[in-house]
Protein backbone atom coordinates (compact mmCIF):
# COMPACT_ATOMS: atom_id res chain seq x y z
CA UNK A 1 101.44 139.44 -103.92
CA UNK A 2 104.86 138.29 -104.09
CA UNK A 3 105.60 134.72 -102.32
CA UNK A 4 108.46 134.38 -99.64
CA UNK A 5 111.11 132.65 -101.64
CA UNK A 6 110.60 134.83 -104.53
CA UNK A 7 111.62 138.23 -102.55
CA UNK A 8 114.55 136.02 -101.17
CA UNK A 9 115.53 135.22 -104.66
CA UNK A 10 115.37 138.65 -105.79
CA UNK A 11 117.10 139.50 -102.57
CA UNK A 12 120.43 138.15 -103.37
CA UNK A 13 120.34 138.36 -107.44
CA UNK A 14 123.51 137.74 -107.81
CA UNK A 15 124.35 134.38 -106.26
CA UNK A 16 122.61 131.56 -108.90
CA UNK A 17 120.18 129.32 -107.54
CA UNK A 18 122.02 125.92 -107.46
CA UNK A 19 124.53 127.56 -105.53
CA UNK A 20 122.01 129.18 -102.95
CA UNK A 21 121.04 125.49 -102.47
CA UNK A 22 124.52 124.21 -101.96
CA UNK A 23 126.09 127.21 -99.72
CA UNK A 24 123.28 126.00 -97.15
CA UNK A 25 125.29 122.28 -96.70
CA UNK A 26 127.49 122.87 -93.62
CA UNK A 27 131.89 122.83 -94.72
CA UNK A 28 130.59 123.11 -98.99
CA UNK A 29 130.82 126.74 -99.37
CA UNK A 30 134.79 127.40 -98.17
CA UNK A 31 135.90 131.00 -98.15
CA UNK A 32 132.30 132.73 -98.50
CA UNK A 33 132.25 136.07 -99.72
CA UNK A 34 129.58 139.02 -97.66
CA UNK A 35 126.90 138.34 -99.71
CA UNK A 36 127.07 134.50 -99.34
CA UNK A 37 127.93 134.76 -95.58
CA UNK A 38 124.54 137.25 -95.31
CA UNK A 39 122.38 134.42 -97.95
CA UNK A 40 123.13 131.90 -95.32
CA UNK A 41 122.85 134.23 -92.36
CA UNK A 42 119.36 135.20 -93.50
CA UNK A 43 118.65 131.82 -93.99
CA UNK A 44 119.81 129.88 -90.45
CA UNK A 45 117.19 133.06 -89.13
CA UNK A 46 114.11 131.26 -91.11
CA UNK A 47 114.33 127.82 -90.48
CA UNK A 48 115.74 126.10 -87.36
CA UNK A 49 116.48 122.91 -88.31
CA UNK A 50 119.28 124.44 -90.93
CA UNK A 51 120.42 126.52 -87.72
CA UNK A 52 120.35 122.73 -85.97
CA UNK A 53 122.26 120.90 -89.69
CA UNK A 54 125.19 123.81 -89.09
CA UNK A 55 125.22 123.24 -85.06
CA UNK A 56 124.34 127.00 -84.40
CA UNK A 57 122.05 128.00 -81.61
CA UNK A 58 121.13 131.37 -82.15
CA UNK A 59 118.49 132.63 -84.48
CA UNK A 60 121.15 136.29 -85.87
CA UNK A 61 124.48 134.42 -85.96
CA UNK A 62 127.39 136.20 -86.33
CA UNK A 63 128.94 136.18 -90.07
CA UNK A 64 132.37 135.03 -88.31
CA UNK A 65 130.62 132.12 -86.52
CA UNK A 66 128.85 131.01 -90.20
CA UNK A 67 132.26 131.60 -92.19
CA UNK A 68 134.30 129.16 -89.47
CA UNK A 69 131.28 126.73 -90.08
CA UNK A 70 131.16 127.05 -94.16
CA UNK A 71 135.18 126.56 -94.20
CA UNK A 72 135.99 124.29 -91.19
CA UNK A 73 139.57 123.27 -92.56
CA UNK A 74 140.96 126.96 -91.57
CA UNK A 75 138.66 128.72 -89.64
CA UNK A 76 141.05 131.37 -88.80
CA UNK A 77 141.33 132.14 -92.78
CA UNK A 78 137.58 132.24 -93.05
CA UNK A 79 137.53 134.67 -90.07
CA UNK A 80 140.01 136.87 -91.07
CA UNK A 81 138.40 136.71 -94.82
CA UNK A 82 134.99 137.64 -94.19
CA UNK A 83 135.84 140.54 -91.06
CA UNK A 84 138.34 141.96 -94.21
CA UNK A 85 135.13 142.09 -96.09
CA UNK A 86 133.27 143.92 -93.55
CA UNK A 87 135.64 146.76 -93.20
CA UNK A 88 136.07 147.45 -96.52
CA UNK A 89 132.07 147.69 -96.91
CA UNK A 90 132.04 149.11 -93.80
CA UNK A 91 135.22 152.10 -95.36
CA UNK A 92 133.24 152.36 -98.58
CA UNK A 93 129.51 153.66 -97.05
CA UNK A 94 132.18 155.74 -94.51
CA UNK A 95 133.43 157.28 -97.24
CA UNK A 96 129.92 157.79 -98.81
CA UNK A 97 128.69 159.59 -95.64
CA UNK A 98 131.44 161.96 -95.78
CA UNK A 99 131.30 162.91 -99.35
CA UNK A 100 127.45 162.98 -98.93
CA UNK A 101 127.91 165.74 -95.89
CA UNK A 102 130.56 167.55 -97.47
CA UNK A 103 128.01 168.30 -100.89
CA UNK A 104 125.49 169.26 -98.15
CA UNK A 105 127.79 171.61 -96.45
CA UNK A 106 128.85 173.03 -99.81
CA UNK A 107 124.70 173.50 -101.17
CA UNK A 108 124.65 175.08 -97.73
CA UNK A 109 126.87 177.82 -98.41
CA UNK A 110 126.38 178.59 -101.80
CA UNK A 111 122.75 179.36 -100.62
């Protein structure tokens, strides 16, 4: 059986570890990427005195209201940064979907 931290760790392989550690101190993490904003997101959900440390009352915080916390010297930059991040993730499984239904429609009438 796999412990909790491990299936975190293999969660987000692609942030290192000394950095998971770090992005968890409130203003050290500046302009956070998605996965970053998610590591921490994921982690204020787990323990509430990190959600208490960052000054955030609610157990699923937004990703805007973690990326205004992780860069508080322009929160309006870290806003803007991480919601451009969402809508190109959010563009790229759109685009997915669509070519995923058009190779069904096409199986469908080659059949």
């Amino acid at each position: 059986m796999m412990s909790r931290k491990k299936e975190q760790h293999d969660q987000f392989p692609n942030i290192p570890d000394f950095y998971k550690v770090k992005l968890l101190e409130p203003g050290w993490g500046g302009l956070l990427t998605l996965e970053e904003a998610i590591y921490i997101q994921v982690q204020l959900a787990q323990d509430a005195r990190l959600r208490k440390r960052w000054g955030i009352r609610y157990i699923a915080a937004p990703l805007s209201i973690i990326s205004k916390k992780a860069f508080p010297e322009n929160t309006a930059a870290a806003r803007r940064h991480i919601r451009a991040q969402q809508a190109r993730v959010r563009r790229r499984i759109r685009s997915k979907a669509k070519m995923s239904l058009k190779t069904h429609v096409d199986r469908k009438r080659t059949q």
